[in-house]
PDB file of N, CA and C in Angstrom:
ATOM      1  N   UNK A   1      77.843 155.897  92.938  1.00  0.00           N
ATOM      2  CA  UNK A   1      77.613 156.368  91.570  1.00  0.00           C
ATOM      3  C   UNK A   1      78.611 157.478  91.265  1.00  0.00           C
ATOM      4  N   UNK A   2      79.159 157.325  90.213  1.00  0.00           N
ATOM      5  CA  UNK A   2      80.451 158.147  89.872  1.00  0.00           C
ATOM      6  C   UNK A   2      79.475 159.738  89.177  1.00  0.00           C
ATOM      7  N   UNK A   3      80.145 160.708  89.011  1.00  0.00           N
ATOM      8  CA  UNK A   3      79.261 162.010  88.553  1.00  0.00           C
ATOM      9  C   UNK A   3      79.295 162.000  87.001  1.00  0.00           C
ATOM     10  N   UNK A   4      80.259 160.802  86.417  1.00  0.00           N
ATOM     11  CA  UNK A   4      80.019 160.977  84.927  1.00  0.00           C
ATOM     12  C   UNK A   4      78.501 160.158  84.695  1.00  0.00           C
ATOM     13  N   UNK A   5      78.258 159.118  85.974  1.00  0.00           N
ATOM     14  CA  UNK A   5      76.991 158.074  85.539  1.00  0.00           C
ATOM     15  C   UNK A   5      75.826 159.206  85.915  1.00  0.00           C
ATOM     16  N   UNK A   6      75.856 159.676  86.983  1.00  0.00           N
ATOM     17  CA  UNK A   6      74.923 160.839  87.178  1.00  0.00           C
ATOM     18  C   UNK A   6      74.370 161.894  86.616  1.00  0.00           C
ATOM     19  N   UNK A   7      74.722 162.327  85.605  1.00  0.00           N
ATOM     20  CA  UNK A   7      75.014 163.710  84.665  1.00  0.00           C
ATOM     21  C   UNK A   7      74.640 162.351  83.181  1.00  0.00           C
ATOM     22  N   UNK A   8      74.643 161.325  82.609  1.00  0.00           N
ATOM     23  CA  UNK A   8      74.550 160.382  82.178  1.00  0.00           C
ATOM     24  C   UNK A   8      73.204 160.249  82.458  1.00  0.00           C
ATOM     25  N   UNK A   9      72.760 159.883  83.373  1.00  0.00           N
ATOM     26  CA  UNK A   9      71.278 159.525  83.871  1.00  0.00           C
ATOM     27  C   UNK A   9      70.467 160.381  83.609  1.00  0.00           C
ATOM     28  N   UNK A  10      70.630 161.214  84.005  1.00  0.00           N
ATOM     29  CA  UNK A  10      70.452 162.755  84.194  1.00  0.00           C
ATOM     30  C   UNK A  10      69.862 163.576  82.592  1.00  0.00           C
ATOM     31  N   UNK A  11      70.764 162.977  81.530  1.00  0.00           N
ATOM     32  CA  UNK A  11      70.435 163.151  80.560  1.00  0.00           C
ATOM     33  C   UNK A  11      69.625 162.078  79.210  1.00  0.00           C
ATOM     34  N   UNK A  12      69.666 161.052  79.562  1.00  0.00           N
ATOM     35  CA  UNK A  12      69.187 160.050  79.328  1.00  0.00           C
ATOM     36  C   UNK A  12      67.222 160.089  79.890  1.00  0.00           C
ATOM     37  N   UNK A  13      67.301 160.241  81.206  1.00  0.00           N
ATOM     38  CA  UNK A  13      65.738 160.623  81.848  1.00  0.00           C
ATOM     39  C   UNK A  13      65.254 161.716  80.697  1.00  0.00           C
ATOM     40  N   UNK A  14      65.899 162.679  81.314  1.00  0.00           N
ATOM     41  CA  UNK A  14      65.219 163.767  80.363  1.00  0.00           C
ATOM     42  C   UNK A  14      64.707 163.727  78.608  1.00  0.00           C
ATOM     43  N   UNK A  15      65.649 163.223  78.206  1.00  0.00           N
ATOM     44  CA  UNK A  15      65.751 162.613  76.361  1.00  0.00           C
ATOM     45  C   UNK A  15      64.404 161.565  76.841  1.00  0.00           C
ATOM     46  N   UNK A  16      64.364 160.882  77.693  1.00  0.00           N
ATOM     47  CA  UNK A  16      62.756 159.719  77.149  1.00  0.00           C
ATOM     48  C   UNK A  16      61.706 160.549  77.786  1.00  0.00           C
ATOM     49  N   UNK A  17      62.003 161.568  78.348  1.00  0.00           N
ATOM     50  CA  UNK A  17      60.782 162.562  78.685  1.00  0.00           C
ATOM     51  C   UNK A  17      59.992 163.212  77.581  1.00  0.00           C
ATOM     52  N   UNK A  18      60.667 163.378  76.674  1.00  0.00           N
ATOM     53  CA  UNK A  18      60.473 164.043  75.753  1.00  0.00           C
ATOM     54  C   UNK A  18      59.469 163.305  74.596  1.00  0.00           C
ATOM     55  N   UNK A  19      58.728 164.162  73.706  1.00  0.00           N
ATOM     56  CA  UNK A  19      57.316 163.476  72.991  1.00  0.00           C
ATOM     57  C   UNK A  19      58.166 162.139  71.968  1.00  0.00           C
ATOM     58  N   UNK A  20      57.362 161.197  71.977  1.00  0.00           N
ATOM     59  CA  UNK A  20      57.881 159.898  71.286  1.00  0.00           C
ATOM     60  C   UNK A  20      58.905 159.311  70.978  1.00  0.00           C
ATOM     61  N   UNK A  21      59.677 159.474  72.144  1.00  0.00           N
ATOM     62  CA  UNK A  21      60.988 158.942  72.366  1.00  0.00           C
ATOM     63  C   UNK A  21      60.874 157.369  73.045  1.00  0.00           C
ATOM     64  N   UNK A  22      62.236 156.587  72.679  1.00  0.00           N
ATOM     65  CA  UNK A  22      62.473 155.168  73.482  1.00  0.00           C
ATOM     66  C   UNK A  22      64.219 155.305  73.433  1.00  0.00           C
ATOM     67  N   UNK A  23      64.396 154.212  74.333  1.00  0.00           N
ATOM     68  CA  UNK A  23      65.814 153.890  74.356  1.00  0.00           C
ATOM     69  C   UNK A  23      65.860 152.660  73.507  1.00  0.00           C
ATOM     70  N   UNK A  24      67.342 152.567  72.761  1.00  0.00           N
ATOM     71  CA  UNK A  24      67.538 151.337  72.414  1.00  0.00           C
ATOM     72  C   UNK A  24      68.785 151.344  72.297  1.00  0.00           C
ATOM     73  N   UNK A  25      69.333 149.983  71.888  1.00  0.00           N
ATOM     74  CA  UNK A  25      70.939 149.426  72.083  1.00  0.00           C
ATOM     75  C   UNK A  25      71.353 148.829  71.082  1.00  0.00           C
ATOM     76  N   UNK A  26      71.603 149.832  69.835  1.00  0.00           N
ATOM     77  CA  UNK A  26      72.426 149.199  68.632  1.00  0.00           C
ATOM     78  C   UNK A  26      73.972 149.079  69.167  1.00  0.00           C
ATOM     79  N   UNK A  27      74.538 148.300  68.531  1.00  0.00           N
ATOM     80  CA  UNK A  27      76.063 148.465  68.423  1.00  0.00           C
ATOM     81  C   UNK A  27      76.460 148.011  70.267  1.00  0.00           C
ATOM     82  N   UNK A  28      75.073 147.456  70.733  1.00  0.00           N
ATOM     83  CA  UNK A  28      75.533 147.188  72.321  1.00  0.00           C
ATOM     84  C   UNK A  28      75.657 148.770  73.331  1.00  0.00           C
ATOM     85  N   UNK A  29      75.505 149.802  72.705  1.00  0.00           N
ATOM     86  CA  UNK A  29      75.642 151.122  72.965  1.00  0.00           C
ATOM     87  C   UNK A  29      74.212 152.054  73.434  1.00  0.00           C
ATOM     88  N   UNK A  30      73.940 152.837  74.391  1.00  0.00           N
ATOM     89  CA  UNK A  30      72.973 153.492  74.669  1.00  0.00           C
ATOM     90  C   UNK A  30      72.470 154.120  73.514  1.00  0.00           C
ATOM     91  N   UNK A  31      71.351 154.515  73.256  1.00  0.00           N
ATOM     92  CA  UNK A  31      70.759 155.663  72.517  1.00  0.00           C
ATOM     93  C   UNK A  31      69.308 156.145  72.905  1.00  0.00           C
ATOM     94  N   UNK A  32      68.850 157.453  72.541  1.00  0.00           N
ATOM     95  CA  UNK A  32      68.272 157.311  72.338  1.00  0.00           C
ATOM     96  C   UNK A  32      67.314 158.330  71.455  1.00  0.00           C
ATOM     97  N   UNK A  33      66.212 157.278  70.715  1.00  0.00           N
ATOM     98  CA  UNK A  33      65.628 157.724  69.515  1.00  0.00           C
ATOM     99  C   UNK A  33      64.235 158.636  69.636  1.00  0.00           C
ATOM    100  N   UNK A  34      64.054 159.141  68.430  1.00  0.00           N
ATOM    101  CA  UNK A  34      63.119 160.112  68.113  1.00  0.00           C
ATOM    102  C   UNK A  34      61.895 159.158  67.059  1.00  0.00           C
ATOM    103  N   UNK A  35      61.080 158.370  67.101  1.00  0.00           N
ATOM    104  CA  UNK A  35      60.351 157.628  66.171  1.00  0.00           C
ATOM    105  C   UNK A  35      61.888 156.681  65.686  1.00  0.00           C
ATOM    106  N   UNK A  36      62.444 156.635  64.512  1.00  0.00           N
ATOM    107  CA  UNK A  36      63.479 155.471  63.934  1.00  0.00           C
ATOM    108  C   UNK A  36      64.734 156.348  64.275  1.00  0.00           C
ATOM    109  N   UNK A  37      64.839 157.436  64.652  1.00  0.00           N
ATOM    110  CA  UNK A  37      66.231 158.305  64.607  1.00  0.00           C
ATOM    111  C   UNK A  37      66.876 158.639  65.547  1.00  0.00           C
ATOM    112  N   UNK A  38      68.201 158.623  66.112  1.00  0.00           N
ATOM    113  CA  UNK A  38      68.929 158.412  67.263  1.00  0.00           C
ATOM    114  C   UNK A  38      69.322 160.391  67.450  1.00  0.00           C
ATOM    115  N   UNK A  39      68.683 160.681  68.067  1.00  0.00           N
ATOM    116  CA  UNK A  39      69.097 162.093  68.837  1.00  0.00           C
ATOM    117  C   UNK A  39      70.202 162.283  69.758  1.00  0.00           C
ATOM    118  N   UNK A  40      70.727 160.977  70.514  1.00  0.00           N
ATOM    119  CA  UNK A  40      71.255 161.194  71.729  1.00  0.00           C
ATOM    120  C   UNK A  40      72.122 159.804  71.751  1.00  0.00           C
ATOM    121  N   UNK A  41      73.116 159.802  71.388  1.00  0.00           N
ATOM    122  CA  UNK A  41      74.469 158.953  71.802  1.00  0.00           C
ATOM    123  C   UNK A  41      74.761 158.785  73.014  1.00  0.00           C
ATOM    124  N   UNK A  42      75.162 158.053  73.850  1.00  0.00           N
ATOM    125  CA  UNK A  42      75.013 157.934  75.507  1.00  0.00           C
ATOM    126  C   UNK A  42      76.241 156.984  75.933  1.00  0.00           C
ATOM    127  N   UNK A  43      76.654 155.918  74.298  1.00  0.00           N
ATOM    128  CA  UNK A  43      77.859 154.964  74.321  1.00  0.00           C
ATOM    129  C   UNK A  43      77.325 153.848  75.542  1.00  0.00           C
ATOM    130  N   UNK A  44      78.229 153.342  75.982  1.00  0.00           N
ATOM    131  CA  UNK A  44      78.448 152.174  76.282  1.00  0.00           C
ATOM    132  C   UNK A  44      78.317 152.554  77.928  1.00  0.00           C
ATOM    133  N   UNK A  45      77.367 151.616  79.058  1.00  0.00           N
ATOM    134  CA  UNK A  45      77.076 151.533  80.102  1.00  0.00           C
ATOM    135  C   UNK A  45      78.478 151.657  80.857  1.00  0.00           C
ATOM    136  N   UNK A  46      79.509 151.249  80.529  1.00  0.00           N
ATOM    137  CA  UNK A  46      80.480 151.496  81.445  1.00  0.00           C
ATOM    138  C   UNK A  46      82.061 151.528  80.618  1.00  0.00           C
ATOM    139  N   UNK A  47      82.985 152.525  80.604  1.00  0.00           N
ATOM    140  CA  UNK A  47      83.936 152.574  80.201  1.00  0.00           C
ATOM    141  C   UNK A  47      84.718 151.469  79.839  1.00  0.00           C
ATOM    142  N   UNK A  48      85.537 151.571  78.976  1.00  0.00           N
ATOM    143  CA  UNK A  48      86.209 150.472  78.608  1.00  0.00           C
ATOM    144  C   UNK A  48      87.480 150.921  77.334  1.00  0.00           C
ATOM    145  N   UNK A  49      88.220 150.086  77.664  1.00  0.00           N
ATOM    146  CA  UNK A  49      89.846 150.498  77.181  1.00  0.00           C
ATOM    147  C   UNK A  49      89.547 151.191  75.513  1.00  0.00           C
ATOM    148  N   UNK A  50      88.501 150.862  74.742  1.00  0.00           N
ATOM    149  CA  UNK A  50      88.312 151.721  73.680  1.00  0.00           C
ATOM    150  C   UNK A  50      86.945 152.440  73.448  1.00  0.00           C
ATOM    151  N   UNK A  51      86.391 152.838  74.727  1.00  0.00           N
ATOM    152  CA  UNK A  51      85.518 154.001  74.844  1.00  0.00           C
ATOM    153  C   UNK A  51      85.143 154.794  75.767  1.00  0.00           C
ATOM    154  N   UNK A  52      85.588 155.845  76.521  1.00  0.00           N
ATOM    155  CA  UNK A  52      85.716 156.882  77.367  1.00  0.00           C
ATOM    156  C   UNK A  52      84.325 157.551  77.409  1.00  0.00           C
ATOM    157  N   UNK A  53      83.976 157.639  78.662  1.00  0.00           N
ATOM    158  CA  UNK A  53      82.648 158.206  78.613  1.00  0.00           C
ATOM    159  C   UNK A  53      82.108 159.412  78.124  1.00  0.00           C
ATOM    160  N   UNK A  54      81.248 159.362  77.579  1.00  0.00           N
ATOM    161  CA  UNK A  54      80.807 160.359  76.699  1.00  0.00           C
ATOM    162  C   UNK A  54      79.271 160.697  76.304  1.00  0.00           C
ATOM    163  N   UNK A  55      78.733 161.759  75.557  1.00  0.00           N
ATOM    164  CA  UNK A  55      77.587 161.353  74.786  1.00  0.00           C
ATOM    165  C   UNK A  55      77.875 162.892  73.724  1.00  0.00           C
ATOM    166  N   UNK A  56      76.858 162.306  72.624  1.00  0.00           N
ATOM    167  CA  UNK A  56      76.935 162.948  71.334  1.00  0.00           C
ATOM    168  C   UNK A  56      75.363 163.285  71.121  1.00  0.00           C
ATOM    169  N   UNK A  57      75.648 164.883  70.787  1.00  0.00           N
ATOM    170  CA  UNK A  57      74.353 165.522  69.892  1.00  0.00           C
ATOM    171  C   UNK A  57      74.389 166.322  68.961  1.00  0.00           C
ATOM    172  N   UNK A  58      73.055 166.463  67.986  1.00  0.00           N
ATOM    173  CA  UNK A  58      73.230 167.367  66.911  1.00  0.00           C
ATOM    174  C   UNK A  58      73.083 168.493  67.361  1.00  0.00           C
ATOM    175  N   UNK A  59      73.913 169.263  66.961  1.00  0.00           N
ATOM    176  CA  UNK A  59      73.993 171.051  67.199  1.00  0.00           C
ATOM    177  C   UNK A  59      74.106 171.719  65.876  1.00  0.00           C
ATOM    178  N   UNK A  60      72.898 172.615  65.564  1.00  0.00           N
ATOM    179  CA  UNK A  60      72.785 173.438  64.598  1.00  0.00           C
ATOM    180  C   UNK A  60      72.979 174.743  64.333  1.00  0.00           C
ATOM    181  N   UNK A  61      72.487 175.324  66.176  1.00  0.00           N
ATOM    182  CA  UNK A  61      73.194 176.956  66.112  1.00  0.00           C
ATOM    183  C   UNK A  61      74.345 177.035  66.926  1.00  0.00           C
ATOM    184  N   UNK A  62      74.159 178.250  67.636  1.00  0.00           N
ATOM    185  CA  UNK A  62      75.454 178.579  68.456  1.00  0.00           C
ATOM    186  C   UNK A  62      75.923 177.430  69.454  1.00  0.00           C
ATOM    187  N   UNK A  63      75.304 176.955  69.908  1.00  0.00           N
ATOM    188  CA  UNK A  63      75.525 175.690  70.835  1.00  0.00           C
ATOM    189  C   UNK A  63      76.419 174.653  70.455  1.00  0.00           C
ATOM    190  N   UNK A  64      76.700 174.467  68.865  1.00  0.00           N
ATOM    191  CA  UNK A  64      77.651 173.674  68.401  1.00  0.00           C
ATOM    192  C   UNK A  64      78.782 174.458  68.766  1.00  0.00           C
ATOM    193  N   UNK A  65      79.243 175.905  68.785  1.00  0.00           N
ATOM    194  CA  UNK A  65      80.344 175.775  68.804  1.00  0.00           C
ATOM    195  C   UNK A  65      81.093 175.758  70.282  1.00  0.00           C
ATOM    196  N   UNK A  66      79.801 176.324  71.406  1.00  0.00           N
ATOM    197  CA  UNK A  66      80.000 176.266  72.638  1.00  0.00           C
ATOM    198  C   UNK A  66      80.603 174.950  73.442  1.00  0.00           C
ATOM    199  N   UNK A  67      79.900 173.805  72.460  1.00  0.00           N
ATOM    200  CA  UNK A  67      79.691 172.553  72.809  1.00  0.00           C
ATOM    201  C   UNK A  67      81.548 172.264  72.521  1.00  0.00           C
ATOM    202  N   UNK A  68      81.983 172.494  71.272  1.00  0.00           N
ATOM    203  CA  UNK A  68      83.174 172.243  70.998  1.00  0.00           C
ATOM    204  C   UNK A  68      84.088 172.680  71.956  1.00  0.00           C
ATOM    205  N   UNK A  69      83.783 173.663  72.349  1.00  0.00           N
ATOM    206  CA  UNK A  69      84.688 174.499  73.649  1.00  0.00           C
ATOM    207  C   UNK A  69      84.934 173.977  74.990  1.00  0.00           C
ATOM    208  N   UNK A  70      84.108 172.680  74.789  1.00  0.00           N
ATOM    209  CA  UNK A  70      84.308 171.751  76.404  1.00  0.00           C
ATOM    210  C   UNK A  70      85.494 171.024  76.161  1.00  0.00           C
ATOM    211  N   UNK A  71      86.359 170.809  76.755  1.00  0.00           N
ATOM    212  CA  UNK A  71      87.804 170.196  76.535  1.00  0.00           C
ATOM    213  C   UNK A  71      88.047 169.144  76.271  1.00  0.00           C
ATOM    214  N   UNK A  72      88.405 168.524  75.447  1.00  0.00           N
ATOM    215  CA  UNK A  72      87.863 166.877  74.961  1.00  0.00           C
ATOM    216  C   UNK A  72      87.211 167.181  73.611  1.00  0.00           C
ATOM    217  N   UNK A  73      86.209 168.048  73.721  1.00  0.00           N
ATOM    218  CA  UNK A  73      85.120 167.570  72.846  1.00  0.00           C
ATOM    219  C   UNK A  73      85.902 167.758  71.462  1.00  0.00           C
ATOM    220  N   UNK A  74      84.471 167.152  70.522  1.00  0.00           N
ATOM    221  CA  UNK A  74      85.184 167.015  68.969  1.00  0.00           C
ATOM    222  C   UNK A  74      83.871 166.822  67.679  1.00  0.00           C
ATOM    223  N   UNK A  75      84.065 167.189  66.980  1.00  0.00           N
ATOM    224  CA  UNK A  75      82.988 166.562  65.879  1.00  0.00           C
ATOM    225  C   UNK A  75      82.986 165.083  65.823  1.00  0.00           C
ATOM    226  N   UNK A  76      81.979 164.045  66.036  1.00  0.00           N
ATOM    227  CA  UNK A  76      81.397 162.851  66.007  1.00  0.00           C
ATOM    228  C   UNK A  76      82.245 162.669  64.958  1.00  0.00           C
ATOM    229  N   UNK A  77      82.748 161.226  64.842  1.00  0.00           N
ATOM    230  CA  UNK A  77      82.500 160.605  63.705  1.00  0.00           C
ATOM    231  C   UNK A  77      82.091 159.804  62.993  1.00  0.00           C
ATOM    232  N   UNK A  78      82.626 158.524  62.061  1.00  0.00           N
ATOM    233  CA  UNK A  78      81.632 158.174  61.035  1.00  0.00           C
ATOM    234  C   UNK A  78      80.980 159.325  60.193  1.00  0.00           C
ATOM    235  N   UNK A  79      81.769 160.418  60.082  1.00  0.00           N
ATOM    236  CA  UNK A  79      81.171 161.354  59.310  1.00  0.00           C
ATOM    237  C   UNK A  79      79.889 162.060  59.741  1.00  0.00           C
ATOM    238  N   UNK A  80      79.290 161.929  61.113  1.00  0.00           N
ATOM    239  CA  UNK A  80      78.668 162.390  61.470  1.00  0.00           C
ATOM    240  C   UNK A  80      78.919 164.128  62.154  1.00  0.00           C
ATOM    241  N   UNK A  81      79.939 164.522  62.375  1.00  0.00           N
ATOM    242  CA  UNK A  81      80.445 166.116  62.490  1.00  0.00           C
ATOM    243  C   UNK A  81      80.313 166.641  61.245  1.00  0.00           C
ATOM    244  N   UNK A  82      80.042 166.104  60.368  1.00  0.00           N
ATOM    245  CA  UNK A  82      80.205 167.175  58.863  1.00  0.00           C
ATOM    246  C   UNK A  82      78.441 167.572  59.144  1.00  0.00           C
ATOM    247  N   UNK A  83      77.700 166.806  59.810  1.00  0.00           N
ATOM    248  CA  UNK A  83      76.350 167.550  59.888  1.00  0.00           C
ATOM    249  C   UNK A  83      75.739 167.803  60.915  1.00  0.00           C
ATOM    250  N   UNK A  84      76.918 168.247  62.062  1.00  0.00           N
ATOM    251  CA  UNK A  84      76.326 168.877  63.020  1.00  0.00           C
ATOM    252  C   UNK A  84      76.878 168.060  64.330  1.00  0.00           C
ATOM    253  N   UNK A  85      76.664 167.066  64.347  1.00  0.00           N
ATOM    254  CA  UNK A  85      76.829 165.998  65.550  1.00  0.00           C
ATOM    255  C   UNK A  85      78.523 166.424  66.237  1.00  0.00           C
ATOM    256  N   UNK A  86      78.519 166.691  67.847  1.00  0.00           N
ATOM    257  CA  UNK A  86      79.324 167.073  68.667  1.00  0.00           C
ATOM    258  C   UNK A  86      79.460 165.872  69.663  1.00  0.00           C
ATOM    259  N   UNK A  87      80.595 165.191  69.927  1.00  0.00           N
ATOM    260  CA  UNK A  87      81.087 164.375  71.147  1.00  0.00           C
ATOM    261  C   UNK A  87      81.683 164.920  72.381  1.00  0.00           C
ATOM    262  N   UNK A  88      80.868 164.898  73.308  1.00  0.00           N
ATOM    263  CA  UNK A  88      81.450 165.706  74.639  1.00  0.00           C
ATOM    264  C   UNK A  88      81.860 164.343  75.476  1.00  0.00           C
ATOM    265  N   UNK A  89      83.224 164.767  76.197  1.00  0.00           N
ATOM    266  CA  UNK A  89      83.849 163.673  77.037  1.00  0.00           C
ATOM    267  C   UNK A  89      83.051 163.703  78.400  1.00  0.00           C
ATOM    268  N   UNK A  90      82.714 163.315  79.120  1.00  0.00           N
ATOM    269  CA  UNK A  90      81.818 163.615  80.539  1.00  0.00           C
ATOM    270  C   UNK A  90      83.030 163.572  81.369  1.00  0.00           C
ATOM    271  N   UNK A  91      84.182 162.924  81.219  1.00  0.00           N
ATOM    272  CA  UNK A  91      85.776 163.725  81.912  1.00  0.00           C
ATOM    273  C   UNK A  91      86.385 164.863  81.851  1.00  0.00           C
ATOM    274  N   UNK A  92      85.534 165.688  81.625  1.00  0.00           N
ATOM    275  CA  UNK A  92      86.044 166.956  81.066  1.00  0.00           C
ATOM    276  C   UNK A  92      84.745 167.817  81.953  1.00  0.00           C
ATOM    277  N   UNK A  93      85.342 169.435  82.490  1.00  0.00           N
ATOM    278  CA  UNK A  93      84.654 169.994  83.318  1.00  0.00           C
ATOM    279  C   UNK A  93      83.498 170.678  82.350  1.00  0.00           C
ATOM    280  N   UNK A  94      82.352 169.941  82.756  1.00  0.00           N
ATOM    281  CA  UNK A  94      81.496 170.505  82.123  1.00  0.00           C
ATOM    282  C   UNK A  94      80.624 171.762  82.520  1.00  0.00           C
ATOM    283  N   UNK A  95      79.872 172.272  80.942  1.00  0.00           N
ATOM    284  CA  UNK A  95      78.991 173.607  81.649  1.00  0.00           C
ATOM    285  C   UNK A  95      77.642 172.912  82.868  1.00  0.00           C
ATOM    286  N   UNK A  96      77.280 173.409  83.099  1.00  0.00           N
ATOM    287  CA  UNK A  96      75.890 173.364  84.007  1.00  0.00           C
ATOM    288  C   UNK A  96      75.169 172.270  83.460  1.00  0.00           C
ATOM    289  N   UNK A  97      74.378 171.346  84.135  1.00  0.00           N
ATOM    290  CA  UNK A  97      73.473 170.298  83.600  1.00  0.00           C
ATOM    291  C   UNK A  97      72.351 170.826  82.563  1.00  0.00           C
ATOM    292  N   UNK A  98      72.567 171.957  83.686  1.00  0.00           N
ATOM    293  CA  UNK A  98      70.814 172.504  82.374  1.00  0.00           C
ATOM    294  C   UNK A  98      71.304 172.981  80.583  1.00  0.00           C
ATOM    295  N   UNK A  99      72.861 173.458  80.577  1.00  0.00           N
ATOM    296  CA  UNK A  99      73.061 174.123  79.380  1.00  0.00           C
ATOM    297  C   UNK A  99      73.066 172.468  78.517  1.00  0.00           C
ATOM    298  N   UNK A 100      73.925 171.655  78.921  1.00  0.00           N
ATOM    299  CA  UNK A 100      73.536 169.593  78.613  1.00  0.00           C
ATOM    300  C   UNK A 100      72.108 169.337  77.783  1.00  0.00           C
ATOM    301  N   UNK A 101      71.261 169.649  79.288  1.00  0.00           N
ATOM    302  CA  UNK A 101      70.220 169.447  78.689  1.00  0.00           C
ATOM    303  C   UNK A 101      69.704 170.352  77.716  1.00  0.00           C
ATOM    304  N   UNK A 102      69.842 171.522  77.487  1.00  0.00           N
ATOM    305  CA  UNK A 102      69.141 172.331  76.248  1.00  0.00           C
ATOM    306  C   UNK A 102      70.198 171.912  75.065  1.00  0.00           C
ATOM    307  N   UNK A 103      71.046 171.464  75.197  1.00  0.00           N
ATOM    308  CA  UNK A 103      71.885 170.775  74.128  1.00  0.00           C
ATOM    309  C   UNK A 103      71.012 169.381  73.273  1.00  0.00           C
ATOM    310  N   UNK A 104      70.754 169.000  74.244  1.00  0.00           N
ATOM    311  CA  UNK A 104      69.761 167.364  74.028  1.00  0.00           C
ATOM    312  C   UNK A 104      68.692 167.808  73.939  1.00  0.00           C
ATOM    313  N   UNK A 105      67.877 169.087  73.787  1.00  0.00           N
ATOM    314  CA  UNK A 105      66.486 169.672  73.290  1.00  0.00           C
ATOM    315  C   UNK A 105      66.784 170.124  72.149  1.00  0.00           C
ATOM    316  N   UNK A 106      68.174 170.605  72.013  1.00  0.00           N
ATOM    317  CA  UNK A 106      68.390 171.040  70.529  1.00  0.00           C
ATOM    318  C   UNK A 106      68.596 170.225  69.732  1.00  0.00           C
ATOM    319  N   UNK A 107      68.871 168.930  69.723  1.00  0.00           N
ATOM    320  CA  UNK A 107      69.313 167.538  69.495  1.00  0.00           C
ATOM    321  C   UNK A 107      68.098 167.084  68.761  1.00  0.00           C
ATOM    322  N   UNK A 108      67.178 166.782  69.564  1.00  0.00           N
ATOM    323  CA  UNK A 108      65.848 166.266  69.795  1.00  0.00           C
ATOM    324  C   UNK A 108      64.858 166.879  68.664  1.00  0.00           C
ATOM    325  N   UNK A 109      64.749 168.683  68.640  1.00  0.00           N
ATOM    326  CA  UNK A 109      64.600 169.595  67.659  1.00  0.00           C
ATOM    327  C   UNK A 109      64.850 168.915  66.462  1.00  0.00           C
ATOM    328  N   UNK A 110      65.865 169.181  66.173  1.00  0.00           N
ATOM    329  CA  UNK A 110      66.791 168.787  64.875  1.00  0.00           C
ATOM    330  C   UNK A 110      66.234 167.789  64.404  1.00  0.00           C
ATOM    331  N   UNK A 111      66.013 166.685  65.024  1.00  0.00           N
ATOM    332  CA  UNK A 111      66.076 165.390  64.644  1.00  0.00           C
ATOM    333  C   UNK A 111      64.410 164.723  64.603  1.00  0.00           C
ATOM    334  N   UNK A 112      63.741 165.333  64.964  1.00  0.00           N
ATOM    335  CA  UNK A 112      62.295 165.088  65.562  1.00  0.00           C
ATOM    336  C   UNK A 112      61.372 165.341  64.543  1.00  0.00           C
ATOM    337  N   UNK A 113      60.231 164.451  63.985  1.00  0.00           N
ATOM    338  CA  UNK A 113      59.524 164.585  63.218  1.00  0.00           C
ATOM    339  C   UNK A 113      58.130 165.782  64.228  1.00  0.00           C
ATOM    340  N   UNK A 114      58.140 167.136  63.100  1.00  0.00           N
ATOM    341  CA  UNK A 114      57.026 168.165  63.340  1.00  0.00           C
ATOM    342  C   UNK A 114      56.269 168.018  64.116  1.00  0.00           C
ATOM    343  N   UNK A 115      55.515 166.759  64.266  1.00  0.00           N
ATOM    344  CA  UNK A 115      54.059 166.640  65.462  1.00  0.00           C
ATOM    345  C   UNK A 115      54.875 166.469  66.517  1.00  0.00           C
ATOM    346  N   UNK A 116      56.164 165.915  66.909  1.00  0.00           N
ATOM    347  CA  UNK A 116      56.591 166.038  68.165  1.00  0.00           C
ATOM    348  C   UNK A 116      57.092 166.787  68.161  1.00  0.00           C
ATOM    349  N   UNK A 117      57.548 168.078  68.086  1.00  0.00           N
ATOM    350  CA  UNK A 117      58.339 169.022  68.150  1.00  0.00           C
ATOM    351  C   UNK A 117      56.805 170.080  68.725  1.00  0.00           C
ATOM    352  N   UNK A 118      56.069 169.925  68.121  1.00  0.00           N
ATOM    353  CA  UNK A 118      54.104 170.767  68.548  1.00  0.00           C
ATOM    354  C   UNK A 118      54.151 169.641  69.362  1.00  0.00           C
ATOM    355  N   UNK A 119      53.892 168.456  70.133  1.00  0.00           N
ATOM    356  CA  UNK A 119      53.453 167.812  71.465  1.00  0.00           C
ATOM    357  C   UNK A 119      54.351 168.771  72.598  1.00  0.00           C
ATOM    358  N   UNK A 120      56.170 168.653  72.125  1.00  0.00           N
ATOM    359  CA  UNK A 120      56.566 169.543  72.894  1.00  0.00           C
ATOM    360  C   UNK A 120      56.250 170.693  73.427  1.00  0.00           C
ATOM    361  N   UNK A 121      56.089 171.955  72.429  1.00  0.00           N
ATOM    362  CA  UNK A 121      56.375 173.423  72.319  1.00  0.00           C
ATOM    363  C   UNK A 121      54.198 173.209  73.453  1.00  0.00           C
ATOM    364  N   UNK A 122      54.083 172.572  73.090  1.00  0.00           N
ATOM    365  CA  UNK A 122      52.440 172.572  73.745  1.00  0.00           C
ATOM    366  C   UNK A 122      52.304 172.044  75.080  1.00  0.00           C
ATOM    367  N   UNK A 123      53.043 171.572  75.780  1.00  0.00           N
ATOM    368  CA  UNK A 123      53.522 171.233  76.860  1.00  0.00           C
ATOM    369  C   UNK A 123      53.096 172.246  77.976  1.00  0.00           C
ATOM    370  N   UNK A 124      52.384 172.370  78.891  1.00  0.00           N
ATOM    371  CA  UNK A 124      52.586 173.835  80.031  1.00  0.00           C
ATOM    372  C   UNK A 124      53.896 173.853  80.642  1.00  0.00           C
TER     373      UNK A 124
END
């Protein structure tokens, strides 16, 4: 297992841990959703000549710009960086798994209808 699939996994587990989440595969591509809404970009199971491993989240406070500061990274597109959404390369030396994962809680936040955001915060 290569450390981009690991750190991948890694964040993927955690995102369906979370209150009323599933995975699904539009576009043939990982995701995964919050009730109908995609929190967590994850791309495509294995690299390929026009997609480099990666995953994408919404960032609303300081974390967006931290997030930008990983080398590679970039505002999403499809117009999705004009509202927040950040693409981090997983080829690129990343911060700590855990700062990842509070990235994909902030993600999740953002994107998460109120009663799951209270299933969360109620959690021990």
């Amino acid at each position: 297992m290569t450390e981009w699939s690991r750190v991948r996994d890694e964040l993927r587990d955690f995102a369906l841990g979370l209150p009323e989440t599933r995975e699904d595969h539009p576009w043939g591509e990982s995701v995964v959703k919050v009730g109908k809404k995609v929190f967590l970009f994850l791309g495509l199971d294995e690299p390929s000549e026009k997609w480099a491993p990666g995953f994408s989240v919404k960032l609303l406070s300081e974390a967006h710009g931290h997030a930008l500061t990983v080398e590679g990274a970039a505002p999403t597109g499809y117009g999705l960086g004009k509202a927040g959404w950040v693409t981090v390369p997983f080829r690129a030396e990343l911060p700590e798994t855990e700062i990842l994962l509070d990235w994909v809680e902030e993600s999740y936040r953002t994107i998460a209808p109120k009663r799951a955001v209270r299933a969360l915060d109620e959690r021990p």
